[in-house]
C-alpha atoms as a PDB file:
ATOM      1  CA  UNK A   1     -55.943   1.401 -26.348  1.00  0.00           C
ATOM      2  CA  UNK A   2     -53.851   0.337 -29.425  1.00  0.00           C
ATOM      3  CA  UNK A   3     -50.158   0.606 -29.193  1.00  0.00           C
ATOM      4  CA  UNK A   4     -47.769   0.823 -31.718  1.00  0.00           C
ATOM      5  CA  UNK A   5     -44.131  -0.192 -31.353  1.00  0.00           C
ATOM      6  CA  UNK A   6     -42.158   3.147 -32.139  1.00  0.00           C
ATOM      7  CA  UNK A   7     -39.217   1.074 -34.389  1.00  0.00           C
ATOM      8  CA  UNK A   8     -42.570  -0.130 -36.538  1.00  0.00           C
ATOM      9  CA  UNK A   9     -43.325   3.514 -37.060  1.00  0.00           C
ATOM     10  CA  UNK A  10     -39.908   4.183 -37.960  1.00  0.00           C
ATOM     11  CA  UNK A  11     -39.558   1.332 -40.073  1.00  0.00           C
ATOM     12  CA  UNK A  12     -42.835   0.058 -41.431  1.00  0.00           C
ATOM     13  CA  UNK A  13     -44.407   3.484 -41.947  1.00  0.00           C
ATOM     14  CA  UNK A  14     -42.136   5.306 -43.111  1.00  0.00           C
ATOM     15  CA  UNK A  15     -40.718   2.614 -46.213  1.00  0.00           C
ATOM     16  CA  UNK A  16     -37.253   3.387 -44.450  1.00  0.00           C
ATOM     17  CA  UNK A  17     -34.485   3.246 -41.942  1.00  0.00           C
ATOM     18  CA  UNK A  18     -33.422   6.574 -40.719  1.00  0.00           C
ATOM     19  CA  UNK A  19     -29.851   7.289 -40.420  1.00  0.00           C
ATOM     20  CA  UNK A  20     -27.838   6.296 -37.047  1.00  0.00           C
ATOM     21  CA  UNK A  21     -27.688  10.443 -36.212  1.00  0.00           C
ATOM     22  CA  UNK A  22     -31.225  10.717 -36.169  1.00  0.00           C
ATOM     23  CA  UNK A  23     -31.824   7.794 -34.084  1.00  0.00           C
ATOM     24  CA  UNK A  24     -29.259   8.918 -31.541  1.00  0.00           C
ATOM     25  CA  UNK A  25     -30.948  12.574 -31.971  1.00  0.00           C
ATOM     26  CA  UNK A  26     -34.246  10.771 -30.854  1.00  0.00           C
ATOM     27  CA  UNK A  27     -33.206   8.835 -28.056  1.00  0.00           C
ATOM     28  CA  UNK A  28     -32.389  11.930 -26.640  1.00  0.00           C
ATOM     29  CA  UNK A  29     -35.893  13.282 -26.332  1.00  0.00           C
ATOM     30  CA  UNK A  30     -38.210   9.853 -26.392  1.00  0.00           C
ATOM     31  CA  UNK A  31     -38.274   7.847 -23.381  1.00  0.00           C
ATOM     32  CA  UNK A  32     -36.400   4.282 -23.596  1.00  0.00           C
ATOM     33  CA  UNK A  33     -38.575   1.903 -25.359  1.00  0.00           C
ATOM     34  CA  UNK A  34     -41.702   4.141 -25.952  1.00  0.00           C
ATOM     35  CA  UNK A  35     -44.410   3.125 -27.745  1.00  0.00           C
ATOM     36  CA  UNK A  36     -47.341   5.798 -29.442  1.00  0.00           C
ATOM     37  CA  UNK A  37     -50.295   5.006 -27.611  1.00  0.00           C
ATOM     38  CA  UNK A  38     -53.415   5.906 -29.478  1.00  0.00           C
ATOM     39  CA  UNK A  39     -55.861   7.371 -26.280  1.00  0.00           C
ATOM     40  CA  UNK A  40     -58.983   7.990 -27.984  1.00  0.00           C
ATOM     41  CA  UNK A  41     -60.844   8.025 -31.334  1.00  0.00           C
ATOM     42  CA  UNK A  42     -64.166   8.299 -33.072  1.00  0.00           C
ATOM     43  CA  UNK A  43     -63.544  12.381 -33.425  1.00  0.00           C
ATOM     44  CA  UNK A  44     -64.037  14.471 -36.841  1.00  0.00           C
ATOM     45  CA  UNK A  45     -60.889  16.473 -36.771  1.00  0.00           C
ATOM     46  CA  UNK A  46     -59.043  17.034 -33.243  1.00  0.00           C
ATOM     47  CA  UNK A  47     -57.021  20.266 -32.526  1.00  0.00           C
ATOM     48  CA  UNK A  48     -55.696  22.752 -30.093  1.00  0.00           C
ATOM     49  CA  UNK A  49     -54.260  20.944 -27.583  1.00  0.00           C
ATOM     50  CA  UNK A  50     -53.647  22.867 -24.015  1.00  0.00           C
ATOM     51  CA  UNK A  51     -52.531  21.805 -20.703  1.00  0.00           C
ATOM     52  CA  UNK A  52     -53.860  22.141 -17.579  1.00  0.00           C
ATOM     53  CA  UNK A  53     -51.687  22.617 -14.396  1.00  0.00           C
ATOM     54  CA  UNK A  54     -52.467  19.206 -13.169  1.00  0.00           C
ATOM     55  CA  UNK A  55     -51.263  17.662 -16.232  1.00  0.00           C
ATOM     56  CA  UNK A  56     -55.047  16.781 -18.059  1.00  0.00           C
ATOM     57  CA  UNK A  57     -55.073  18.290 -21.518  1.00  0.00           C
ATOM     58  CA  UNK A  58     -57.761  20.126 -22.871  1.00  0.00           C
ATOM     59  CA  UNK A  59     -58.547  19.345 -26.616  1.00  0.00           C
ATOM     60  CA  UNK A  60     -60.979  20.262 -29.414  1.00  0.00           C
ATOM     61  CA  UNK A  61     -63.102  18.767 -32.067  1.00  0.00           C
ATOM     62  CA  UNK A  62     -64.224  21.475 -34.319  1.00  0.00           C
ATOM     63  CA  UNK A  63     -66.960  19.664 -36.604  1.00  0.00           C
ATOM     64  CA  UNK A  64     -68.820  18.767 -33.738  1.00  0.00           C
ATOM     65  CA  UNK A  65     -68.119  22.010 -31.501  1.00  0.00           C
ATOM     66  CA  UNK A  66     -66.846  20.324 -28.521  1.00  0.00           C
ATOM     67  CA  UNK A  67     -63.822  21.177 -26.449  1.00  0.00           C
ATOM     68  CA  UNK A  68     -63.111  17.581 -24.519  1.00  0.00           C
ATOM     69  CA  UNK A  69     -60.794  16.780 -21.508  1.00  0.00           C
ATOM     70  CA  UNK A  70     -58.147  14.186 -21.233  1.00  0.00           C
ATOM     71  CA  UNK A  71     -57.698  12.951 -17.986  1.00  0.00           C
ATOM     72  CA  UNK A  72     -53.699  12.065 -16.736  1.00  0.00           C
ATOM     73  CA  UNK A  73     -54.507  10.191 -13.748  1.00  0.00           C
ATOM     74  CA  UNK A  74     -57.350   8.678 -15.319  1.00  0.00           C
ATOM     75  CA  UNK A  75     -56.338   7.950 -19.046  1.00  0.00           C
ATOM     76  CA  UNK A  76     -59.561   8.821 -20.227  1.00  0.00           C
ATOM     77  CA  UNK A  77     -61.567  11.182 -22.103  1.00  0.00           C
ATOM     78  CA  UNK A  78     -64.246  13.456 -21.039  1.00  0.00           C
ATOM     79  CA  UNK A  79     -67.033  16.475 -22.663  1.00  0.00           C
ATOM     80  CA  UNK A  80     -65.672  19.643 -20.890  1.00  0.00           C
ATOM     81  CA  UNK A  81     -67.973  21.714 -23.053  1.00  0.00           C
ATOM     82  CA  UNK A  82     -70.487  21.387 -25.898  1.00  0.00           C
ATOM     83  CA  UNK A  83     -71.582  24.405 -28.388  1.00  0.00           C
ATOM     84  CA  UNK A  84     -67.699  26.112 -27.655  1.00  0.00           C
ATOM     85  CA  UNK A  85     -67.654  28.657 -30.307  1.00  0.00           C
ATOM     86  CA  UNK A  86     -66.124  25.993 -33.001  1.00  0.00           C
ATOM     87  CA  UNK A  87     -62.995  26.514 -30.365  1.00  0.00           C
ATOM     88  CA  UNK A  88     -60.029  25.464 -32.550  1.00  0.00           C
ATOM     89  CA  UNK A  89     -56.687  26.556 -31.461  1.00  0.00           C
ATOM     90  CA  UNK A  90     -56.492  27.077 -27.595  1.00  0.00           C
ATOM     91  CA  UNK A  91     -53.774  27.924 -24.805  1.00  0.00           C
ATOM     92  CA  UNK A  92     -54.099  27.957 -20.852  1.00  0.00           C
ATOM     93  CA  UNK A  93     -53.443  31.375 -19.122  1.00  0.00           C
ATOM     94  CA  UNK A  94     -51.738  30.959 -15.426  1.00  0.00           C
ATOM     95  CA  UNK A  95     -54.928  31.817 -14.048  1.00  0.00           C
ATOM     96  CA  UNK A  96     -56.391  28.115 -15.192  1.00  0.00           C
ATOM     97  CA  UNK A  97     -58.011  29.627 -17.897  1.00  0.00           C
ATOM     98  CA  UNK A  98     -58.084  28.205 -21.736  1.00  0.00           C
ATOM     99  CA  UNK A  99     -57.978  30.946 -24.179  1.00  0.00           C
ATOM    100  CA  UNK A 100     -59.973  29.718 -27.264  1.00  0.00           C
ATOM    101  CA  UNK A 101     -59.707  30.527 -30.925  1.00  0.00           C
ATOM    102  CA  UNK A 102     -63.522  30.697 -31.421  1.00  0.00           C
ATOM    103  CA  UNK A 103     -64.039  30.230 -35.109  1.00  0.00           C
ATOM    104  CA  UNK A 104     -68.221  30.142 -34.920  1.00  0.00           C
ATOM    105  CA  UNK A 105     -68.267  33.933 -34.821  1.00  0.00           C
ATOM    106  CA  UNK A 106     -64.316  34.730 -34.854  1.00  0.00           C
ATOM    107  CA  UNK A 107     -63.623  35.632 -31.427  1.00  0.00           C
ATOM    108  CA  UNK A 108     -60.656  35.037 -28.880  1.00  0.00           C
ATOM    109  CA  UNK A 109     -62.475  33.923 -25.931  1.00  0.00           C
ATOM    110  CA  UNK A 110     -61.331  33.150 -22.315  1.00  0.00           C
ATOM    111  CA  UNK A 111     -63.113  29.672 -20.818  1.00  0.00           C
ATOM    112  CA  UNK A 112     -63.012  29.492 -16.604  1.00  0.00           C
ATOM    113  CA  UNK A 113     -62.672  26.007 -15.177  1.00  0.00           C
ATOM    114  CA  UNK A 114     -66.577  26.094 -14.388  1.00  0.00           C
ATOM    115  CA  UNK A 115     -67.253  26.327 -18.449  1.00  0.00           C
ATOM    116  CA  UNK A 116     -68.073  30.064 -18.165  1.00  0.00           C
ATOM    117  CA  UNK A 117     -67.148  32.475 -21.425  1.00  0.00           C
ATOM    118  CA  UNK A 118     -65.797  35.846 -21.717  1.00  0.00           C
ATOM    119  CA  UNK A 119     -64.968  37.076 -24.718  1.00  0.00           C
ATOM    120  CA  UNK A 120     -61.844  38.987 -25.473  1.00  0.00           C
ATOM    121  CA  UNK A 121     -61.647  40.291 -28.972  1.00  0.00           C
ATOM    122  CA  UNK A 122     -64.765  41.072 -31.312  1.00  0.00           C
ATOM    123  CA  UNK A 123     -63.200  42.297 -34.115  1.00  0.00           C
ATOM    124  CA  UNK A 124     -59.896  44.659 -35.675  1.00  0.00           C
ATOM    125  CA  UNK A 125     -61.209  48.545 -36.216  1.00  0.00           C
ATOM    126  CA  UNK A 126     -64.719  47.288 -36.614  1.00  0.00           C
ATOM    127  CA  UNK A 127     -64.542  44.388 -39.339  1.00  0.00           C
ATOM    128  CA  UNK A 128     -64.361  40.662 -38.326  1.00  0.00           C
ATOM    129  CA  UNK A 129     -61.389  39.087 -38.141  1.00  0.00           C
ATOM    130  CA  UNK A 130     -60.906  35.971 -40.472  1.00  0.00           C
ATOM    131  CA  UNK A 131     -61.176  33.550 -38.074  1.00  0.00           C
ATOM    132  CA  UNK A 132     -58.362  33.276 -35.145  1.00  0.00           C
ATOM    133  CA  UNK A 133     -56.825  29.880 -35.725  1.00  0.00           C
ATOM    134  CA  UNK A 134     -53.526  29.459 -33.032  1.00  0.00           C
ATOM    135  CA  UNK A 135     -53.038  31.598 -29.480  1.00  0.00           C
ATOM    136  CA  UNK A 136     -50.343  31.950 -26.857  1.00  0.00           C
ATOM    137  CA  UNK A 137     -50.028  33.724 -24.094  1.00  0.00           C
ATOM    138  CA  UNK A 138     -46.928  34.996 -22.542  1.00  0.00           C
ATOM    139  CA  UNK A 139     -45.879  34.401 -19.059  1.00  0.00           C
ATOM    140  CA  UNK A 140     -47.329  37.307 -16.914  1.00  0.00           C
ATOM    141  CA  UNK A 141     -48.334  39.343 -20.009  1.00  0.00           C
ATOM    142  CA  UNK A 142     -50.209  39.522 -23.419  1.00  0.00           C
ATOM    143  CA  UNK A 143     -51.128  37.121 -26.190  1.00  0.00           C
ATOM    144  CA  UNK A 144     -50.584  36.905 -30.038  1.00  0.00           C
ATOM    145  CA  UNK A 145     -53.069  34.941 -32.373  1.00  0.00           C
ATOM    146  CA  UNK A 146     -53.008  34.609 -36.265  1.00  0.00           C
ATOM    147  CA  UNK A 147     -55.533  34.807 -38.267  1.00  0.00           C
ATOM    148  CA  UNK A 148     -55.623  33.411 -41.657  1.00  0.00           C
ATOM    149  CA  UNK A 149     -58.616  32.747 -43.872  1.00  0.00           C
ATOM    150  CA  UNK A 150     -60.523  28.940 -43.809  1.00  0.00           C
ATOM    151  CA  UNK A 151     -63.455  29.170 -45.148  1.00  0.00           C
ATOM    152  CA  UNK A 152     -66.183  27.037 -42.705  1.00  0.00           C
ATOM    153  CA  UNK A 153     -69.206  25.518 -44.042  1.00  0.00           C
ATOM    154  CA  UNK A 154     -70.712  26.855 -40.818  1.00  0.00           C
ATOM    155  CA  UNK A 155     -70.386  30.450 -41.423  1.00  0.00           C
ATOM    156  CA  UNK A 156     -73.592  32.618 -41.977  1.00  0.00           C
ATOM    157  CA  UNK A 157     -71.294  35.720 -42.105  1.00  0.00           C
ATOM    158  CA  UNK A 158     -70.034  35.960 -45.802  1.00  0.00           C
ATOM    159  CA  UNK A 159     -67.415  33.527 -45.869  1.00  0.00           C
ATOM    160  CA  UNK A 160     -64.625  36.043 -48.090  1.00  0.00           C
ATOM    161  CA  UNK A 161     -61.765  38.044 -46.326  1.00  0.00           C
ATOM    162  CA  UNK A 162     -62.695  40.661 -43.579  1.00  0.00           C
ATOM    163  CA  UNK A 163     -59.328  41.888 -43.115  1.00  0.00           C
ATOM    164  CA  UNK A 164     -56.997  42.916 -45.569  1.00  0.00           C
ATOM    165  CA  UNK A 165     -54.560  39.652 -45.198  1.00  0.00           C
ATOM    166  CA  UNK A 166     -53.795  37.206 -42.992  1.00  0.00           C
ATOM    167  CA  UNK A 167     -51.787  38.461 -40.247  1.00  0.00           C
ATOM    168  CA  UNK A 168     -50.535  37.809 -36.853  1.00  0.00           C
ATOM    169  CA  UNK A 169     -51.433  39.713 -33.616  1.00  0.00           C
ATOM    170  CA  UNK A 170     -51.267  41.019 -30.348  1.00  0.00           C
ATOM    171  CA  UNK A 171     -53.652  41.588 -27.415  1.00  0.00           C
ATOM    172  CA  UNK A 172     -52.070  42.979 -24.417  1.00  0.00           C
ATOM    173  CA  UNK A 173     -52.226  42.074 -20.971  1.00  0.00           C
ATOM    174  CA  UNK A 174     -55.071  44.598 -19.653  1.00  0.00           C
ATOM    175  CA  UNK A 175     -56.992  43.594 -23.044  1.00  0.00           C
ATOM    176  CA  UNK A 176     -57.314  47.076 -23.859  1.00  0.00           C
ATOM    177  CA  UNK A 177     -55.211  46.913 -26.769  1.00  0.00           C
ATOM    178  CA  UNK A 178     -54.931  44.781 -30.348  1.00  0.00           C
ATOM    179  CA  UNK A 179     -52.594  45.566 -32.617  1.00  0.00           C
ATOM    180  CA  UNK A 180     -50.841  43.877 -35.773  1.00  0.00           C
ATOM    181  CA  UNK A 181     -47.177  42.680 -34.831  1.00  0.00           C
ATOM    182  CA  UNK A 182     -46.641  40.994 -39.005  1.00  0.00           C
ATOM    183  CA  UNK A 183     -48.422  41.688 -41.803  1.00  0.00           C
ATOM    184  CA  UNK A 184     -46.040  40.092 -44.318  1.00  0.00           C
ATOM    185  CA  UNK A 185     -47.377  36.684 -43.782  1.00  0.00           C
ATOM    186  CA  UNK A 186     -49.124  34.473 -46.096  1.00  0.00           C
ATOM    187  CA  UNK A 187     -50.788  32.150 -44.280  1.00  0.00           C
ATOM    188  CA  UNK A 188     -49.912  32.227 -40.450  1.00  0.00           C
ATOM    189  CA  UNK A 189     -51.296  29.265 -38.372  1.00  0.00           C
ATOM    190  CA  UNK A 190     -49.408  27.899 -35.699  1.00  0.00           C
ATOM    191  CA  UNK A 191     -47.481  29.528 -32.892  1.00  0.00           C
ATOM    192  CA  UNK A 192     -45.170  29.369 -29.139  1.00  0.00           C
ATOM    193  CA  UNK A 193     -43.253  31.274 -27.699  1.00  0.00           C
ATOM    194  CA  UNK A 194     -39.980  30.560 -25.059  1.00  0.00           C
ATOM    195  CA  UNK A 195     -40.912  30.451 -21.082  1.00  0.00           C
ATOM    196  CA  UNK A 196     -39.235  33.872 -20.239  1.00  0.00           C
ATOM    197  CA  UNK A 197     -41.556  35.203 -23.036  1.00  0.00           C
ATOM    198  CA  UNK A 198     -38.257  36.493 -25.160  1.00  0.00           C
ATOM    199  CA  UNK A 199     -38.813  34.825 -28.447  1.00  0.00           C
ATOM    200  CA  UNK A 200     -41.636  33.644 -30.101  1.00  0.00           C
ATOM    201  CA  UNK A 201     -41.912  31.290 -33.191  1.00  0.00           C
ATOM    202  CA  UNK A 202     -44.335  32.035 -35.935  1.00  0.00           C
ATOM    203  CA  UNK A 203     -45.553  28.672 -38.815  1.00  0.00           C
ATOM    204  CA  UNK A 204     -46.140  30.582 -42.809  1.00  0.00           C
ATOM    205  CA  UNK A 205     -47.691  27.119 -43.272  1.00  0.00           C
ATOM    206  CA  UNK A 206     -48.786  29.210 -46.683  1.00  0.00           C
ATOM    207  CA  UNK A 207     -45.080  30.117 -47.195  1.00  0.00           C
ATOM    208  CA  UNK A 208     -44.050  26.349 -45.943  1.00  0.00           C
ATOM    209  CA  UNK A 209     -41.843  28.377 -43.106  1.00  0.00           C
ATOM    210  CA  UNK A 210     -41.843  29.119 -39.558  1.00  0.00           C
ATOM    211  CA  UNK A 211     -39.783  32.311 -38.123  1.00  0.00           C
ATOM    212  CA  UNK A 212     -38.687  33.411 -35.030  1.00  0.00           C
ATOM    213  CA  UNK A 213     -38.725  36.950 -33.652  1.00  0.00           C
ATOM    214  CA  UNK A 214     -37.736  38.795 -30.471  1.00  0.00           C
ATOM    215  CA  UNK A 215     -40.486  39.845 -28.635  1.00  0.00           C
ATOM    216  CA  UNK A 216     -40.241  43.911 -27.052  1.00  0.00           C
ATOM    217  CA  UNK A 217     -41.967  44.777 -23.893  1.00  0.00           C
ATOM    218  CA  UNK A 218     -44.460  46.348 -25.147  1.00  0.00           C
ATOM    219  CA  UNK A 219     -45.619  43.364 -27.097  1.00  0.00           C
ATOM    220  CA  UNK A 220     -43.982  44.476 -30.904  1.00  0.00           C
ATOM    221  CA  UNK A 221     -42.002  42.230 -32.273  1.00  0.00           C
ATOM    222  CA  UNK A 222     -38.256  42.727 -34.116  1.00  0.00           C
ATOM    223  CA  UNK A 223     -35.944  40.656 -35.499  1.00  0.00           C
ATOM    224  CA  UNK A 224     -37.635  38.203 -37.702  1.00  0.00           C
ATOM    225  CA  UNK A 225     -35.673  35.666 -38.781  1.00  0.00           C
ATOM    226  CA  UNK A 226     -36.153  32.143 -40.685  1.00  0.00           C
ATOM    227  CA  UNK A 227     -35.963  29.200 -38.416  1.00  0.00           C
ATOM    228  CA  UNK A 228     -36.752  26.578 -40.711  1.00  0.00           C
ATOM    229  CA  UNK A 229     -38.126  25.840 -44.111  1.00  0.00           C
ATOM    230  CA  UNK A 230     -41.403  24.130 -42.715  1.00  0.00           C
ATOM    231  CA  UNK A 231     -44.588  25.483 -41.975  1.00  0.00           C
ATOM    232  CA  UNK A 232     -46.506  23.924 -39.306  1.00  0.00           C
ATOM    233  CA  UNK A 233     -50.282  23.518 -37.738  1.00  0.00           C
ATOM    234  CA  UNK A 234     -49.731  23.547 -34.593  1.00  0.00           C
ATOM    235  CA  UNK A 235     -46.493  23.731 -32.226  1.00  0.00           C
ATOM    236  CA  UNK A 236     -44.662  23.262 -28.639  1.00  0.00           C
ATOM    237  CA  UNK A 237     -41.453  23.397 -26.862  1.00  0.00           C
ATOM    238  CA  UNK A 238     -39.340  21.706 -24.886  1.00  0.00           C
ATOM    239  CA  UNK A 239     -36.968  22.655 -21.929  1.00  0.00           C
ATOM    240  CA  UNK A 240     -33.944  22.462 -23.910  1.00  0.00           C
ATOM    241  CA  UNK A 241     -35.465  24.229 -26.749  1.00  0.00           C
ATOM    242  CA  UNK A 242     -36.423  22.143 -28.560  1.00  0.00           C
ATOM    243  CA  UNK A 243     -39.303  23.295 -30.952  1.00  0.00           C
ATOM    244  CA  UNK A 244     -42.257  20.839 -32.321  1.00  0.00           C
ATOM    245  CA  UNK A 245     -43.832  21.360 -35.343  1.00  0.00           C
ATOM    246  CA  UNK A 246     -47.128  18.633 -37.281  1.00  0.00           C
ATOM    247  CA  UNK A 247     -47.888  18.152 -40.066  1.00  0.00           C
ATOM    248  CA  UNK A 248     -46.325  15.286 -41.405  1.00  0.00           C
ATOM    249  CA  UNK A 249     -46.242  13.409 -37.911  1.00  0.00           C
ATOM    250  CA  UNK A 250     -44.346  15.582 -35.331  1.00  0.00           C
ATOM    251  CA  UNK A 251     -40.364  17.041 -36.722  1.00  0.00           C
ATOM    252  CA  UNK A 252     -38.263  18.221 -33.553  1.00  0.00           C
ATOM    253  CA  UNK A 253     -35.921  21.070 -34.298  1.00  0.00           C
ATOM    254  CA  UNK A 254     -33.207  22.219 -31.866  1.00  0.00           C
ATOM    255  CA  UNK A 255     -32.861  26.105 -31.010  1.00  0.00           C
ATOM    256  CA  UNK A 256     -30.785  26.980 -34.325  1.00  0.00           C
ATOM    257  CA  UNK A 257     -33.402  25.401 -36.626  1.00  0.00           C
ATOM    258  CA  UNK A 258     -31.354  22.204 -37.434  1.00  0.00           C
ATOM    259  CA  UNK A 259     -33.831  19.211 -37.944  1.00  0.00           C
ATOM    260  CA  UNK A 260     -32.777  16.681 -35.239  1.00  0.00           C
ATOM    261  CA  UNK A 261     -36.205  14.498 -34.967  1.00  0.00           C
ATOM    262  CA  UNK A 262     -39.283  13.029 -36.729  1.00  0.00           C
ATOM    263  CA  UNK A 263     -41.999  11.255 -35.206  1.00  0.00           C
ATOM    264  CA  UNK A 264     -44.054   9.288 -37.700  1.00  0.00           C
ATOM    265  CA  UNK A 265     -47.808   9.415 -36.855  1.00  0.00           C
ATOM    266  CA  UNK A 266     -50.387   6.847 -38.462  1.00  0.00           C
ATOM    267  CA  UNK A 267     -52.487   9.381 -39.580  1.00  0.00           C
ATOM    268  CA  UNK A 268     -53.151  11.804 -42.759  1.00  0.00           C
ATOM    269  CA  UNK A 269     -52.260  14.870 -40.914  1.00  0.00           C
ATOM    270  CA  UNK A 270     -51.062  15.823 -37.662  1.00  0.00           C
ATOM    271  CA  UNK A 271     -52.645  18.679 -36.255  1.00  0.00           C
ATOM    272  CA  UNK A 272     -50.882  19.817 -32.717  1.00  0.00           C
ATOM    273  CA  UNK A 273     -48.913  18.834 -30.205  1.00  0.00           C
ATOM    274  CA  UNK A 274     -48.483  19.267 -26.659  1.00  0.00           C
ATOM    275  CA  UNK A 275     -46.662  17.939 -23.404  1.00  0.00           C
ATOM    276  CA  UNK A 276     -48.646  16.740 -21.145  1.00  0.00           C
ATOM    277  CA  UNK A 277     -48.850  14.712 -17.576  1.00  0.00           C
ATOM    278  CA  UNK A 278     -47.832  16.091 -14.248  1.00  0.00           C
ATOM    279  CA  UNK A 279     -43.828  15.944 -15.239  1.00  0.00           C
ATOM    280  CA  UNK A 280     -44.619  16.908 -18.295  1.00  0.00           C
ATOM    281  CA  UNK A 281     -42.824  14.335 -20.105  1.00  0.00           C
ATOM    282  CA  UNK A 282     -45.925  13.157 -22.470  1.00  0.00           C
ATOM    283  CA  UNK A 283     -46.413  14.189 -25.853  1.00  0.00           C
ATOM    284  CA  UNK A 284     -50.100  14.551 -26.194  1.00  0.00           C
ATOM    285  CA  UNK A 285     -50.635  14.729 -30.298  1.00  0.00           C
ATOM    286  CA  UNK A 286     -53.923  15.288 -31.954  1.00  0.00           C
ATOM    287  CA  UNK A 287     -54.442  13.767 -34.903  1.00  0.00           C
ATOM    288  CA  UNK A 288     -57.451  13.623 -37.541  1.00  0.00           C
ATOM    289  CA  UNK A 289     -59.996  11.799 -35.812  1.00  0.00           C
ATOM    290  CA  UNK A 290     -57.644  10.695 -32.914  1.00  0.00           C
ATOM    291  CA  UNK A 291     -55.307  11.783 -30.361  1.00  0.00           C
ATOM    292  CA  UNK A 292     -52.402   9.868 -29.056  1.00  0.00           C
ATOM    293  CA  UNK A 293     -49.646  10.458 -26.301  1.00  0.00           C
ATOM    294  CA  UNK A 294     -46.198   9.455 -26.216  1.00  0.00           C
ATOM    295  CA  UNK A 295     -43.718   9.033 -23.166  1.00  0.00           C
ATOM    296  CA  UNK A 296     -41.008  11.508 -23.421  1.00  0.00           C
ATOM    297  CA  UNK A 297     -37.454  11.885 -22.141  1.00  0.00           C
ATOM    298  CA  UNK A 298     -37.411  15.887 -22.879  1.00  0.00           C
ATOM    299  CA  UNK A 299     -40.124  17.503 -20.333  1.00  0.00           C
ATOM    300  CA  UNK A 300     -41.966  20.385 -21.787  1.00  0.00           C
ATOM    301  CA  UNK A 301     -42.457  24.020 -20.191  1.00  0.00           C
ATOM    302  CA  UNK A 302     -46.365  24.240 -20.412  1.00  0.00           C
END
């Protein structure tokens, strides 16, 4: 496994120092003398990271329709499932189930540990959907996805628009309802939401924003409001609050949107991010062709 010294990444790859409050910032939530540990490569394009209970992480490499399995105890990488519905983003229920973004026939499917598929959502009022991209689901209730518009080379469906936008929804918990929760989104990708399933954060990564909104018992959302002017692919949390958003490497932003982080990443483009390990206290980041984990000082709540 190739390791790279995290003051290199701060230094080297980044052409520059960052200033003393963002270091101290950072040694709150990276563990003492960390290094980014590359655990795997040889992928097309890696992506929706989700953790299992026993700390293994569950990831996905869309080209080749895969969904593979990172190992904790182990440190190693396994096939969990081949042909998976060009799963990209995915999220584990507290049932041990991964909910999967399944972009072959764009579907929000439901995965049991034995490989087994159900799917969840067909379609909105009879038309595909775009082509669910990000999922969570809240604790002891529903779901929201987005659904913007990449057009796959893999398609035989016609490859324009089958809704009218890109928008973000919500399935609730007895599946027998879908509904839109924001329309006024350009491009909505990735998404989390807080452990008592109050707020949830929302990336525009067409708008180059993320928002966070309140989140109503009966799934509808209220109170949008901007959290930060940077969209993201994919996202997580931390116990403090702590919110994660790639791209660029991995930028850490407290509770009131404030920038307090930045974890440079030797790659083009950082997909997603999750914690990982039985503690929870590893960031597992995927990464182009590669994913890589991190030891952490902040513990994450999934």
């Amino acid at each position: 496994m190739k390791k790279i010294s995290l003051l290199f990444l701060l230094i080297g790859l980044t052409g520059s120092v960052f200033s003393q409050g963002e270091i101290e910032d950072k040694k709150k939530i990276v563990a003492k003398n960390a290094q980014l540990t590359k655990i795997a490569d040889g992928f097309t394009f890696t992506e929706g990271p989700a953790v299992h209970r026993n700390g293994d992480v569950f990831f996905t490499d869309q080209p080749n329709n895969k969904i593979h399995r990172w190992s904790y105890t182990r440190d190693e990488v396994s096939v969990f499932m081949e042909d998976a519905g060009r799963a990209n983003g995915m999220f584990m229920d507290l049932q041990g189930n991964l909910i999967v973004c399944a972009d072959m026939e764009n579907q929000l499917w439901s995965i049991d540990d034995k490989g087994n598929v159900t799917v969840l959502v067909e379609n909105f009022k009879g038309n595909l959907l775009n082509g669910p991209n990000d999922v969570w689901v809240v604790p002891y209730g529903g779901m929201y996805f987005t659904d913007p518009l990449y057009k796959r080379p893999y398609w035989e469906r016609d490859p324009e628009m089958q809704q009218d936008g890109e928008h973000l929804y919500y399935l609730s918990k007895d599946r027998m309802q879908l509904f839109r929760v924001d329309e006024n989104l350009v491009k909505p990708n990735g998404l989390i939401g807080t452990p008592d399933g109050k707020k949830l954060y929302v990336a525009d990564i067409g708008d180059n924003k993320t928002y966070v909104y309140d989140i109503e018992e009966d799934g509808y959302l209220r109170n949008r409001k901007l959290f930060c002017e940077m969209g993201s692919d994919g996202m997580t949390i931390d116990y403090r609050g702590n919110v994660y958003l790639t791209g660029d490497g991995v930028t850490v932003f407290n509770s009131k949107g404030d920038k307090i982080a930045h974890i440079p990443v030797p790659e083009k483009w950082t997909s997603n991010v999750i914690f990982g390990g039985t503690d929870r206290k590893t960031l597992f980041i995927t990464a182009m062709g590669s994913v890589y984990k991190l030891n952490m000082r902040s513990r994450g709540v999934y």
